[in-house]
Protein backbone atom coordinates (compact mmCIF):
# COMPACT_ATOMS: atom_id res chain seq x y z
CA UNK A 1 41.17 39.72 -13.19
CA UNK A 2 37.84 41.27 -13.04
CA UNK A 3 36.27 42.24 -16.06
CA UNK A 4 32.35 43.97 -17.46
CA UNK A 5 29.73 44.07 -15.69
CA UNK A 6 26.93 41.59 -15.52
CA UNK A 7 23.70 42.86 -16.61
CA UNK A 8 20.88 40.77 -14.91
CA UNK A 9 17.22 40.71 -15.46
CA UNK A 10 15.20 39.26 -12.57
CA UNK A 11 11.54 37.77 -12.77
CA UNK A 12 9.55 37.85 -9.18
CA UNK A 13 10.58 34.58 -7.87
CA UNK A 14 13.89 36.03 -6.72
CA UNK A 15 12.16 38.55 -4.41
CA UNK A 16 9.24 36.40 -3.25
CA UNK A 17 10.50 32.66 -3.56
CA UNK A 18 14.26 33.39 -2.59
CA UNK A 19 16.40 34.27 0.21
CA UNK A 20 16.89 37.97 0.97
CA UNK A 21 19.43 39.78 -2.09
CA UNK A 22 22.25 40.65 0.41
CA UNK A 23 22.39 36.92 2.08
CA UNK A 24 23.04 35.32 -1.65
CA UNK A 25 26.04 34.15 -2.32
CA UNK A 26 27.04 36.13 -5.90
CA UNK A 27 30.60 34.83 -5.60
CA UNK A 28 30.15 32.10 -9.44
CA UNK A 29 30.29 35.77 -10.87
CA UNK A 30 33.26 37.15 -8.97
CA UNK A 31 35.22 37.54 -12.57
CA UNK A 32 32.55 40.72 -13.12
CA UNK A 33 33.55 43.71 -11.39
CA UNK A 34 29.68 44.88 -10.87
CA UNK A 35 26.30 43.01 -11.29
CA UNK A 36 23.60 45.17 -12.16
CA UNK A 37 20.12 43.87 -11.36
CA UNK A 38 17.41 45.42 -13.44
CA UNK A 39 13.85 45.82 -12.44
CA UNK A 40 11.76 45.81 -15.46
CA UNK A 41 8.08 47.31 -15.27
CA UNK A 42 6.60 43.88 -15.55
CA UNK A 43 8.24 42.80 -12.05
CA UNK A 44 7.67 46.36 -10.74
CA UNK A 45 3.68 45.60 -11.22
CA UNK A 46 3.71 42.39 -9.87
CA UNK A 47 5.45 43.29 -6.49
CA UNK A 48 2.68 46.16 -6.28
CA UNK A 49 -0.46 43.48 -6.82
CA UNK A 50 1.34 40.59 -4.26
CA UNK A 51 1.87 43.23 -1.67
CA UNK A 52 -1.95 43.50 -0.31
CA UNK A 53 -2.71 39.84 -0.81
CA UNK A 54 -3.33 39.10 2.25
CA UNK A 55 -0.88 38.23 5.34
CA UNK A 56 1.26 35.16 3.86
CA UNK A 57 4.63 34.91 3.00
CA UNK A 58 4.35 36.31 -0.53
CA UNK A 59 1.85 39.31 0.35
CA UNK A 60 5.00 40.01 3.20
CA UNK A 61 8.41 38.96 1.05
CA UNK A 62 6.13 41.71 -1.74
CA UNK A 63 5.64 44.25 0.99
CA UNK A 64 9.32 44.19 2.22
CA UNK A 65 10.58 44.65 -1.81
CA UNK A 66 8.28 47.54 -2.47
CA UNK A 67 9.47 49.20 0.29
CA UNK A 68 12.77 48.87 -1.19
CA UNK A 69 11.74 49.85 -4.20
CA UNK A 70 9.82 53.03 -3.11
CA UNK A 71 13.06 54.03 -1.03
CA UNK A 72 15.14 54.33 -4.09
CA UNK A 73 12.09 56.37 -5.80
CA UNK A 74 11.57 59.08 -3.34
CA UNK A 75 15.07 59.39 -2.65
CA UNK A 76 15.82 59.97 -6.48
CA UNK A 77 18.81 56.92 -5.55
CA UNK A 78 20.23 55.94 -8.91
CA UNK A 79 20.25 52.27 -7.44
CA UNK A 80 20.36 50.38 -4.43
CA UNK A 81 23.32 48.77 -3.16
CA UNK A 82 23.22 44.64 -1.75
CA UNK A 83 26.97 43.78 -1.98
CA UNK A 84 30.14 45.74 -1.81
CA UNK A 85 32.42 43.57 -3.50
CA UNK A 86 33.33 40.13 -5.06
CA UNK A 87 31.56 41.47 -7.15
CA UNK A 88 29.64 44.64 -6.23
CA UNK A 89 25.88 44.00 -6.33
CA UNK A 90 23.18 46.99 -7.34
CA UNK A 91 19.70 46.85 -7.82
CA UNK A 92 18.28 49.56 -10.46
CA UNK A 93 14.60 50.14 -11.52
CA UNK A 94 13.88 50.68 -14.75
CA UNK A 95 10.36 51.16 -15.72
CA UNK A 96 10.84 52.77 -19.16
CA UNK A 97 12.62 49.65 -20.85
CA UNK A 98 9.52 48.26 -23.13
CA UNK A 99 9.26 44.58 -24.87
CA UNK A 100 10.33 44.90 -28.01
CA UNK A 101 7.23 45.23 -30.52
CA UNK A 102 8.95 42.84 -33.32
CA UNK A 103 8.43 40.10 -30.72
CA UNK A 104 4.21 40.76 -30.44
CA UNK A 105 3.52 37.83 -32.75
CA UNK A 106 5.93 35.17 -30.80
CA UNK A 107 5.14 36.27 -27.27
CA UNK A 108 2.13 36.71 -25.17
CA UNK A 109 2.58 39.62 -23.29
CA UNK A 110 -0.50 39.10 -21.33
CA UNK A 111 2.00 36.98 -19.72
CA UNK A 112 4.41 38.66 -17.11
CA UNK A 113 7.26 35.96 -17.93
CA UNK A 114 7.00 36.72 -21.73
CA UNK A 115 6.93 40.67 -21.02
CA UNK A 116 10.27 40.52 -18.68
CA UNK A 117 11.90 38.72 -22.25
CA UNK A 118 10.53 40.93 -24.56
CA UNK A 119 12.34 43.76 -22.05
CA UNK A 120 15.73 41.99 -21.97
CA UNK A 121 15.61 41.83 -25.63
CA UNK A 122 15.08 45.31 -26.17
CA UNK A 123 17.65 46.01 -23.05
CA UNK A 124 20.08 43.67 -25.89
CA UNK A 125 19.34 45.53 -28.85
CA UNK A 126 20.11 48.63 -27.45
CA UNK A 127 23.37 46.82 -25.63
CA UNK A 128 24.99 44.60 -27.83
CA UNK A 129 28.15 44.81 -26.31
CA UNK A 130 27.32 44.01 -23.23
CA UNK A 131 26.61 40.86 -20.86
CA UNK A 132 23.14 40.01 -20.25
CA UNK A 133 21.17 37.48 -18.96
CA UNK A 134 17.73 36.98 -17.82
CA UNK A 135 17.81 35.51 -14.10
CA UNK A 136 14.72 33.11 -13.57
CA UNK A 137 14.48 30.15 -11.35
CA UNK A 138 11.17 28.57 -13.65
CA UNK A 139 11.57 26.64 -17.06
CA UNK A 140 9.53 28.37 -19.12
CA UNK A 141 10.65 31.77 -19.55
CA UNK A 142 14.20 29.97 -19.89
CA UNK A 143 13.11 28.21 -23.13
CA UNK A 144 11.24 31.41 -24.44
CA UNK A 145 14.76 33.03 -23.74
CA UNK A 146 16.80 30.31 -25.53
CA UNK A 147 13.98 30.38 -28.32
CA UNK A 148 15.22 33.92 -29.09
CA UNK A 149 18.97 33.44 -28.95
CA UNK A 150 18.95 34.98 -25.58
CA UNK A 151 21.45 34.30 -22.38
CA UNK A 152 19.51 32.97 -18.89
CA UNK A 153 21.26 31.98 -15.20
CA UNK A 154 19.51 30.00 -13.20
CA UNK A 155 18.62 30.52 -9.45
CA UNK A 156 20.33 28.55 -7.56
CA UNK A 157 18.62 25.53 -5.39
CA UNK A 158 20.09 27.05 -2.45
CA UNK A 159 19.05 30.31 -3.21
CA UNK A 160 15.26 29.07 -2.54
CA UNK A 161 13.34 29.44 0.65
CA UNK A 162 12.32 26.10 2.44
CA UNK A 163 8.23 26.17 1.83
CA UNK A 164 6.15 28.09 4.77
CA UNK A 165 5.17 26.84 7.66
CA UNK A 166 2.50 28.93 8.64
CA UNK A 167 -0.65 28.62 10.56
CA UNK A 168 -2.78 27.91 7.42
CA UNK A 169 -0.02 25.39 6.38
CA UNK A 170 -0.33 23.79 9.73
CA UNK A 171 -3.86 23.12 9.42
CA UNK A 172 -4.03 21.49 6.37
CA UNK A 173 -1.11 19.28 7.37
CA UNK A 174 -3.21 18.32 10.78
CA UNK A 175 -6.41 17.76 8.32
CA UNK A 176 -4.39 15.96 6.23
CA UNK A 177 -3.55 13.12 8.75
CA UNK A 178 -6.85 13.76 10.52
CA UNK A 179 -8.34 11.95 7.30
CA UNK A 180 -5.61 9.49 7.15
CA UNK A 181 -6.37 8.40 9.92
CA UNK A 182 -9.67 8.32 9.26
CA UNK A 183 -9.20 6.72 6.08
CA UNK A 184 -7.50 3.52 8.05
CA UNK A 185 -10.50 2.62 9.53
CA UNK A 186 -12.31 2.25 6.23
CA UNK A 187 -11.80 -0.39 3.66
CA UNK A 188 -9.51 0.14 0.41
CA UNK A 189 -10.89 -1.32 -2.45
CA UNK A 190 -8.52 -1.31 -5.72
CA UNK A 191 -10.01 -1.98 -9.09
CA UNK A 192 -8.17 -3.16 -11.99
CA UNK A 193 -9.13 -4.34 -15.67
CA UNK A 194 -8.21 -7.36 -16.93
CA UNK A 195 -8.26 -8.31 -20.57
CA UNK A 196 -9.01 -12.35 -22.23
CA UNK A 197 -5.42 -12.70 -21.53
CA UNK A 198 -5.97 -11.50 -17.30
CA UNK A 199 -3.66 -9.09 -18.04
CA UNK A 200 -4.21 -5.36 -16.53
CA UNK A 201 -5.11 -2.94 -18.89
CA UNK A 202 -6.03 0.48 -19.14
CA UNK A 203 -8.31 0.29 -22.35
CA UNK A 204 -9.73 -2.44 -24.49
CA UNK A 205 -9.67 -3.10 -27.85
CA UNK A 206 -11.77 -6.19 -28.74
CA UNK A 207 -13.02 -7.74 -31.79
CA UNK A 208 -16.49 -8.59 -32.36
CA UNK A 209 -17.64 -11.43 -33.82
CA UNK A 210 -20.44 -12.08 -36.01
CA UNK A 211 -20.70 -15.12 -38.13
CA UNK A 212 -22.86 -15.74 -41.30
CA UNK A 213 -25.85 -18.11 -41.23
CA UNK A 214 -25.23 -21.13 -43.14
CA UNK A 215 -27.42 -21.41 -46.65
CA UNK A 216 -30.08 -23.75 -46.90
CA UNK A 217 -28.23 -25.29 -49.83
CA UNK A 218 -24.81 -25.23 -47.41
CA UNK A 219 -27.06 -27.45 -44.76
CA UNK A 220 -28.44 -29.52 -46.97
CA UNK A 221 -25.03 -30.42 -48.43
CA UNK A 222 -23.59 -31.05 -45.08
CA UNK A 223 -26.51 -33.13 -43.87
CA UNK A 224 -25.93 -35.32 -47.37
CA UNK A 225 -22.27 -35.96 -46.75
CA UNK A 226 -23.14 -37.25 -42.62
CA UNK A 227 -25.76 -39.56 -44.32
CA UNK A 228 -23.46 -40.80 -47.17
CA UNK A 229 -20.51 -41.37 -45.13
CA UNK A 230 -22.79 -42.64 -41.58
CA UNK A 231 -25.73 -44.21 -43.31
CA UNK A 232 -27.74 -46.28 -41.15
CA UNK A 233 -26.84 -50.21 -40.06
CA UNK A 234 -28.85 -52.22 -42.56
CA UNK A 235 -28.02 -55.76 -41.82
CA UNK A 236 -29.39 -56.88 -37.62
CA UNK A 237 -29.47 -60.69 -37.77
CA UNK A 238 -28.16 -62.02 -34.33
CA UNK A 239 -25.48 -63.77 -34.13
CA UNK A 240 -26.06 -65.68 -31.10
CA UNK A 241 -28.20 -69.39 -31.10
CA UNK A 242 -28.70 -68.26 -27.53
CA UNK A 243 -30.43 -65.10 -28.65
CA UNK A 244 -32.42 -66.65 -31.06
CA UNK A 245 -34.04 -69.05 -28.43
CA UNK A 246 -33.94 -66.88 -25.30
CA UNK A 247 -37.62 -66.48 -24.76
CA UNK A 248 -39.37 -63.00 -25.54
CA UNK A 249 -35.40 -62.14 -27.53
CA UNK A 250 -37.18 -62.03 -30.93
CA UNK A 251 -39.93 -59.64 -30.17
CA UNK A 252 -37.53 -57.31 -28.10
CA UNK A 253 -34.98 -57.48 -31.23
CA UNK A 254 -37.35 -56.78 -33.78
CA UNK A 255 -38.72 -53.59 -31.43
CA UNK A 256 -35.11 -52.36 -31.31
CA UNK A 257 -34.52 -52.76 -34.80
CA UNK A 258 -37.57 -50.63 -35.77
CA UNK A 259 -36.65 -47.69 -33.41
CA UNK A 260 -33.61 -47.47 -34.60
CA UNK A 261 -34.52 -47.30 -38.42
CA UNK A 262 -37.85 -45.49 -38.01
CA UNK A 263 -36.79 -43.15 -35.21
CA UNK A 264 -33.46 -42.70 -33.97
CA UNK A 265 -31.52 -42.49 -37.32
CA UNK A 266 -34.22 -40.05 -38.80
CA UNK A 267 -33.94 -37.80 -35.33
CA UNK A 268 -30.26 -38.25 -35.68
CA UNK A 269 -30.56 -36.41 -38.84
CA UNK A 270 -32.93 -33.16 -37.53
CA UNK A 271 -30.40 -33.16 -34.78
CA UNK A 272 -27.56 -32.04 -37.46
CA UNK A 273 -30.44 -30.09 -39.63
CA UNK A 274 -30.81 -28.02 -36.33
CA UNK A 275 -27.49 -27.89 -34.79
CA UNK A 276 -26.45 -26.41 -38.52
CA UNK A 277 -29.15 -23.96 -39.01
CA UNK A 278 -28.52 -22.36 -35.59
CA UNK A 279 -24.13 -23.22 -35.90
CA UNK A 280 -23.76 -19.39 -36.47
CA UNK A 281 -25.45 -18.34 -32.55
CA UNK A 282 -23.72 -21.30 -31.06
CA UNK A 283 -20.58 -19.81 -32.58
CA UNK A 284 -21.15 -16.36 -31.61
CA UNK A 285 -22.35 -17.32 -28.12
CA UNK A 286 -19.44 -19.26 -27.53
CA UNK A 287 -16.29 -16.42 -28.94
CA UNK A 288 -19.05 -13.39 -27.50
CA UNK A 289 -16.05 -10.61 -25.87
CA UNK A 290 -16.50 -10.31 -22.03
CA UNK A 291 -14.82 -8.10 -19.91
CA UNK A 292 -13.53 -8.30 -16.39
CA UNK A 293 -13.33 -6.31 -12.88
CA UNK A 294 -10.75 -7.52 -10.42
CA UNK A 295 -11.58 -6.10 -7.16
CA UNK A 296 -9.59 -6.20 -3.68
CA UNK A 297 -10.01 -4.97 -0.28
CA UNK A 298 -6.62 -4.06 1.21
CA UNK A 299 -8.11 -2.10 3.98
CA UNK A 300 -8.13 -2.95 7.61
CA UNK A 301 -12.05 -3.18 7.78
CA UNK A 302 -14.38 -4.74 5.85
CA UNK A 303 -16.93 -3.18 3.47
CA UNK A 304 -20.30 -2.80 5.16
CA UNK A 305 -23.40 -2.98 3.00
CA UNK A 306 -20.75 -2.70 -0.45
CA UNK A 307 -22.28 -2.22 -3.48
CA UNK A 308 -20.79 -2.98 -6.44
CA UNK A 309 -21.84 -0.66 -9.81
CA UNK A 310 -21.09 -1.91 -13.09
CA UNK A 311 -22.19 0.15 -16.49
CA UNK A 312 -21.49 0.77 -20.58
CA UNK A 313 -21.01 3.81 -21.98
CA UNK A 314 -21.41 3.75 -25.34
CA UNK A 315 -23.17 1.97 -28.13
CA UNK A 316 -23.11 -1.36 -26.57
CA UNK A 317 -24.52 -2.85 -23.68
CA UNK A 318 -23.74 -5.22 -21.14
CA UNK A 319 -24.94 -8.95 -19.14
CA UNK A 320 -24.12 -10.98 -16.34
CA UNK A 321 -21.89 -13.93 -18.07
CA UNK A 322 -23.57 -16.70 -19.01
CA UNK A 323 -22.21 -20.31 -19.23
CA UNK A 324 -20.13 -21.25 -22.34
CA UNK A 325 -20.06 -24.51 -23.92
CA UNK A 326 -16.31 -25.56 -23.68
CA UNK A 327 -16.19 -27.21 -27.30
CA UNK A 328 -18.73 -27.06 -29.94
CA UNK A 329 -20.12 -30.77 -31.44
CA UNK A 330 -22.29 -32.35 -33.48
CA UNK A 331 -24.43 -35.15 -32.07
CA UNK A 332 -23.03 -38.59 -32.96
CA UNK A 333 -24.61 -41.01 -34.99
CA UNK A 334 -27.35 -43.66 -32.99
CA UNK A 335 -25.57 -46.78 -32.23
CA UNK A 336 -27.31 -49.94 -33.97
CA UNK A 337 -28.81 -52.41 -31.63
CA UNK A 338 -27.09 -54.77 -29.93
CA UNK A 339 -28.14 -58.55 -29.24
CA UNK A 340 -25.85 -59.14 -26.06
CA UNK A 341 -27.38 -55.65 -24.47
CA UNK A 342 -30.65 -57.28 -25.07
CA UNK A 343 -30.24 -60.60 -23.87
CA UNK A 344 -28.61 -58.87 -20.71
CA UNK A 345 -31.77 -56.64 -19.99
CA UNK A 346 -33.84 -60.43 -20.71
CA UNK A 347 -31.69 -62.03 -18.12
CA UNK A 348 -31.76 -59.24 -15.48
CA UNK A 349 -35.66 -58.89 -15.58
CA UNK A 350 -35.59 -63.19 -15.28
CA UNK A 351 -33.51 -62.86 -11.99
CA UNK A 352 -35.41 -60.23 -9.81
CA UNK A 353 -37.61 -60.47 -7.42
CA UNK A 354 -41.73 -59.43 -9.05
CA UNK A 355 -42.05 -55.68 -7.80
CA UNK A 356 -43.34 -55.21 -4.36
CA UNK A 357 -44.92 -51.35 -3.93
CA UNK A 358 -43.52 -49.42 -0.77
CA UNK A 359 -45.22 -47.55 1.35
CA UNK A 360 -43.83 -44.05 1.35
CA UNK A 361 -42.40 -42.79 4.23
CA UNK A 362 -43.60 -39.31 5.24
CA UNK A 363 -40.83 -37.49 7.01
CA UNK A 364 -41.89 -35.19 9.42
CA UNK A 365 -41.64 -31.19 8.63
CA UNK A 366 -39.79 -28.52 10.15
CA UNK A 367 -40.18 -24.70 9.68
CA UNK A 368 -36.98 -23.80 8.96
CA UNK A 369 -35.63 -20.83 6.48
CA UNK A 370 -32.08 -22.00 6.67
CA UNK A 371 -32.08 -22.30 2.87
CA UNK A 372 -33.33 -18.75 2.49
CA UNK A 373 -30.72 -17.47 4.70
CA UNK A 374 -28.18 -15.43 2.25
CA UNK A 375 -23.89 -15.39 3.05
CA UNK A 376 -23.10 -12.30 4.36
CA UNK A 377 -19.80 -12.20 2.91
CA UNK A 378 -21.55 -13.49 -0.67
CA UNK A 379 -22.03 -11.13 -3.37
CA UNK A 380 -25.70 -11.09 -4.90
CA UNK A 381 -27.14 -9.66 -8.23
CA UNK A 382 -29.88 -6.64 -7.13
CA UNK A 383 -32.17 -7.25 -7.51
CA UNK A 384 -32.13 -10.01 -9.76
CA UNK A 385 -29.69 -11.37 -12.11
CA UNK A 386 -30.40 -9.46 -15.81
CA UNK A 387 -30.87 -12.12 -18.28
CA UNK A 388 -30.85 -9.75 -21.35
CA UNK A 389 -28.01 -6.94 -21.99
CA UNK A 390 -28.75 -3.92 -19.75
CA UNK A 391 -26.96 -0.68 -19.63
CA UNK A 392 -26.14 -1.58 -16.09
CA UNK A 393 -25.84 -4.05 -13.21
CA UNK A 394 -25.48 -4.01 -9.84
CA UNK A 395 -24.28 -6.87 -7.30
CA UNK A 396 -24.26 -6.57 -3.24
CA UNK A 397 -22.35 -7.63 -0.60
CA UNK A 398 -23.64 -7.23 3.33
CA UNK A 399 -20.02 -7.88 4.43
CA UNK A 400 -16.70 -7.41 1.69
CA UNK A 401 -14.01 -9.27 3.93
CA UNK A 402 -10.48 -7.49 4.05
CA UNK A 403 -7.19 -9.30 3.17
CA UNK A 404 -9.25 -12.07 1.33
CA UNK A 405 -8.51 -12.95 -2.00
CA UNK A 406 -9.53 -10.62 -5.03
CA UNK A 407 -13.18 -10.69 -6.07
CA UNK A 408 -13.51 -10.93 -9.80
CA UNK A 409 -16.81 -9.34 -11.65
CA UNK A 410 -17.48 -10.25 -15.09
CA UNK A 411 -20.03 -9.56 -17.50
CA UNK A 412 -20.93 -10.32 -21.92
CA UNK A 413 -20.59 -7.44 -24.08
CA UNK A 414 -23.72 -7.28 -27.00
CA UNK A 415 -23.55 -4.71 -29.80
CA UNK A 416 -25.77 -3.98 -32.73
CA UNK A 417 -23.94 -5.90 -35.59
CA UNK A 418 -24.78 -3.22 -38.15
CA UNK A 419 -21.94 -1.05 -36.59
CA UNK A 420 -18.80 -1.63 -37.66
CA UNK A 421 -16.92 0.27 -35.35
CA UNK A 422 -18.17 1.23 -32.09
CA UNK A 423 -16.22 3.29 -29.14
CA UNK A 424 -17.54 4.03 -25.35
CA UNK A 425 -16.25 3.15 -21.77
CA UNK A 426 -16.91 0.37 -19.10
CA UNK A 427 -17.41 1.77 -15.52
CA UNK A 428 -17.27 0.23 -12.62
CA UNK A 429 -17.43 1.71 -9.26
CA UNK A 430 -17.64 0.20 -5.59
CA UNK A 431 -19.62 1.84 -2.68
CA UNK A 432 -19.85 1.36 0.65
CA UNK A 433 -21.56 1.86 4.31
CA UNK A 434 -18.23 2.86 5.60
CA UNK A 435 -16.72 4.13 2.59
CA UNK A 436 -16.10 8.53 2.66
CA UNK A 437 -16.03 8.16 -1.26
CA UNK A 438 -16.58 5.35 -3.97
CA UNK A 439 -13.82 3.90 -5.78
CA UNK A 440 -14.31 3.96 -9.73
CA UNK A 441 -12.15 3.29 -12.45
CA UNK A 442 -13.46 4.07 -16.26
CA UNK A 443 -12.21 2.23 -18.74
CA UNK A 444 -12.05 3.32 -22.72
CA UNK A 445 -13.72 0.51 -24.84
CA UNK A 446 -12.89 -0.32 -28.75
CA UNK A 447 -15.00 -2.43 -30.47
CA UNK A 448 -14.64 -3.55 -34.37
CA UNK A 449 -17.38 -5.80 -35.93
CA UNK A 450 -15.81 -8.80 -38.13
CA UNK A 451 -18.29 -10.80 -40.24
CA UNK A 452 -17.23 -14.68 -40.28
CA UNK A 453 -17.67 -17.45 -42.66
CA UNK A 454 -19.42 -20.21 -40.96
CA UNK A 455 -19.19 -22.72 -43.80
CA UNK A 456 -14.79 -23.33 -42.40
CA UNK A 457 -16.30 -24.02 -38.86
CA UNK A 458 -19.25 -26.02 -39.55
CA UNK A 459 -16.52 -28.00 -42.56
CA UNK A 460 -14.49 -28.58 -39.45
CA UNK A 461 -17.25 -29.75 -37.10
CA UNK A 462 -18.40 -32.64 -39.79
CA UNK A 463 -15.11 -33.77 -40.22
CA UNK A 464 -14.30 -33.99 -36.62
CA UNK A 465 -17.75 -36.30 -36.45
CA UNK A 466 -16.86 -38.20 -39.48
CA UNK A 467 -12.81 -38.93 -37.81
CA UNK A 468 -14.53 -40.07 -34.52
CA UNK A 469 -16.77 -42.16 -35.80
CA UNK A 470 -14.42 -44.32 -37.85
């Protein structure tokens, strides 16, 4: 049984982006006896300034509506009829319908989407009794609607036009794979970021490092505890009759004996003054934060004449990585001297041969550069490897291979340790002969400063000595 009429406000899309009005299937809303479509002056306007827009789909879908529209206005119609029944379908203009002025302060009515609401909720106002719904195929205006405790239908998927295929359309597609196919015959490079973990990141948070020299007082306490608990061998008789008569075994064992009291136990002991004064750079050198590129070329060609651009941005700066000791140690102790390591030096010298000189033998010279020659598929600091933390570095490579294993490019990150917190970006980005654009990925940097106590590591360090040397 068929009962009101449906009362339903348009936006544009379903006169430019749909099918035509009388080849929609209205039938979901048979249980109305009429639809009324109402053509609010926002719509009206917009049809008018799509119409000249050129000669696209929209400028001609605008043109065929207006003419529509105009029919119905210069033949005083009081609407214009799609469908005859199940249910009947009119179209009426109304221009007059305003947005309601209580609404200024929530919507934008700059905004054609927010003026076709403010109409339907004046068109409500006036019509409380009756059905109506704003008609919209687009998410926003729907949530403005529901905002307001308003009704909305959606447009229908099938309702939409497959997208144009004109000439202009056409082009771009043929462009499209033009540079595709232009795009084969280049290398890919892909860049990732890899934190200390070689995990792929997107940012980096790192913590910065700076330990506390150790006090004068701190060093000499250490050094007084190695020479307490490893105090130098006091008592060298030999053992050995042998070693007492072996000719030329008394002078050699006194000599030993002296350099080891006189010169290799005192020299022991700078060793540790100076391995604890500077313990606080070894120990920054070794935990400094470094960051890392991973770079691949999945392309079908290689990278001709790649260059490979690595920078900060920010208040730190950057280095080549240097070479880490693996575990930090103090020197050990001099060994005392030894009679059988004497006698055995006695004894060796007693069976050679007296030394005959040798002619040398001059081998004859060739120009060759071979050792000059650089691997074209090797990647090279330009020009020269930085030694102190730049802004920026650079590598080359004549030839980047394709389909060979990732290159990684890693570098030392330096920062001023007054800061305590310092933000910026690492860049790196890859260019090449045969490259149409450079690849570059820019990745956010966080950086915290934590002061360290040295005195725990360098406690550590002379216990580890004193264990080992039990």
């Amino acid at each position: 049984m068929t009962t009101q009429t449906l009362y339903l406000f348009p936006d544009t899309n379903l006169f430019i982006q749909c099918k035509s009005l009388n080849e929609l299937d209205w039938s979901e809303w048979a249980n109305f006896s009429e639809i009324h479509l109402i053509v609010c002056r926002p719509v009206l306007r917009e049809i008018d300034n799509q119409k000249n827009r050129g000669n696209g789909r929209v400028s001609r879908r605008a043109r065929k509506v207006h003419s529509m529209f105009r029919n119905i206005a210069i033949n005083e119609k009081d609407y214009y009829l799609i469908r005859k029944s199940g249910p009947k379908v009119k179209l009426f203009l109304e221009p007059l319908i305003r947005p309601c002025s209580e609404l200024s302060d929530r919507l934008d009515y700059s905004k054609p989407d927010d003026e076709i609401v403010g109409c339907l909720f004046t068109y409500v106002k006036q019509h409380p009794e009756a059905a109506v719904r704003l008609l919209t195929h687009d998410s926003g205006p729907m949530m403005t609607a529901r905002g307001l405790g308003l009704s909305f239908i959606s447009v229908k998927e099938d309702w939409i036009l497959p997208p144009e295929n004109n000439e202009a359309n056409r082009e771009i597609t043929r462009l499209k794979n033009e540079i595709a196919q232009l795009k084969k015959a280049e290398p890919e490079f892909h860049i990732k970021c890899l934190d200390s973990n070689d995990i792929e990141v997107d940012s980096l948070e790192i913590k910065y490092p700076i330990y506390e020299p150790l006090s004068e007082r701190d060093i000499s306490e250490f050094v007084d505890l190695l020479r307490s608990k490893l105090p130098p061998t006091t008592i060298f008789s030999p053992r050995e009759s042998e070693a007492r008569l072996y000719p030329g075994f008394l002078r050699r064992w006194n000599q030993a004996i002296s350099k080891y009291k006189d010169e290799k136990y005192p020299s022991w002991i700078e060793e540790c003054e100076d391995f604890l004064s500077g313990l606080h750079q070894k120990l920054e050198e070794q935990a400094k934060p470094s960051f890392c590129f991973l770079v691949e070329n999945r392309g079908t060609r290689p990278g001709n004449h790649a260059l490979i651009y690595i920078a900060s941005k920010g208040d730190f700066k950057i280095c080549p990585p240097e070479k880490r000791e693996t575990r930090l140690r103090l020197p050990p102790p001099p060994k005392p001297p030894q009679e059988e390591e004497i006698l055995n030096k006695l004894r060796y010298q007693d069976s050679i041969f007296p030394y005959q000189p040798i002619l040398p033998y001059h081998l004859p010279s060739y120009s060759s550069n071979v050792e000059n020659r650089r691997d074209p598929n090797g990647f090279y600091y330009k020009p020269n490897r930085s030694e102190m933390p730049v802004e920026s570095f650079c590598l080359e490579c004549e030839q980047w291979r394709h389909g060979t294993d990732a290159e990684d490019f890693a570098g030392d990150i330096f920062v001023d340790p007054s800061l305590n917190k310092i933000s910026g970006a690492l860049e790196c980005v890859i260019h090449a002969e045969n490259l149409s654009n450079p690849v570059r990925i820019v990745v956010p940097v966080k950086i915290t400063v934590e002061k360290i106590n040295t005195r725990d590591c360098a406690d550590a360090l002379v216990n580890d000595l004193l264990c080992s040397a039990k």
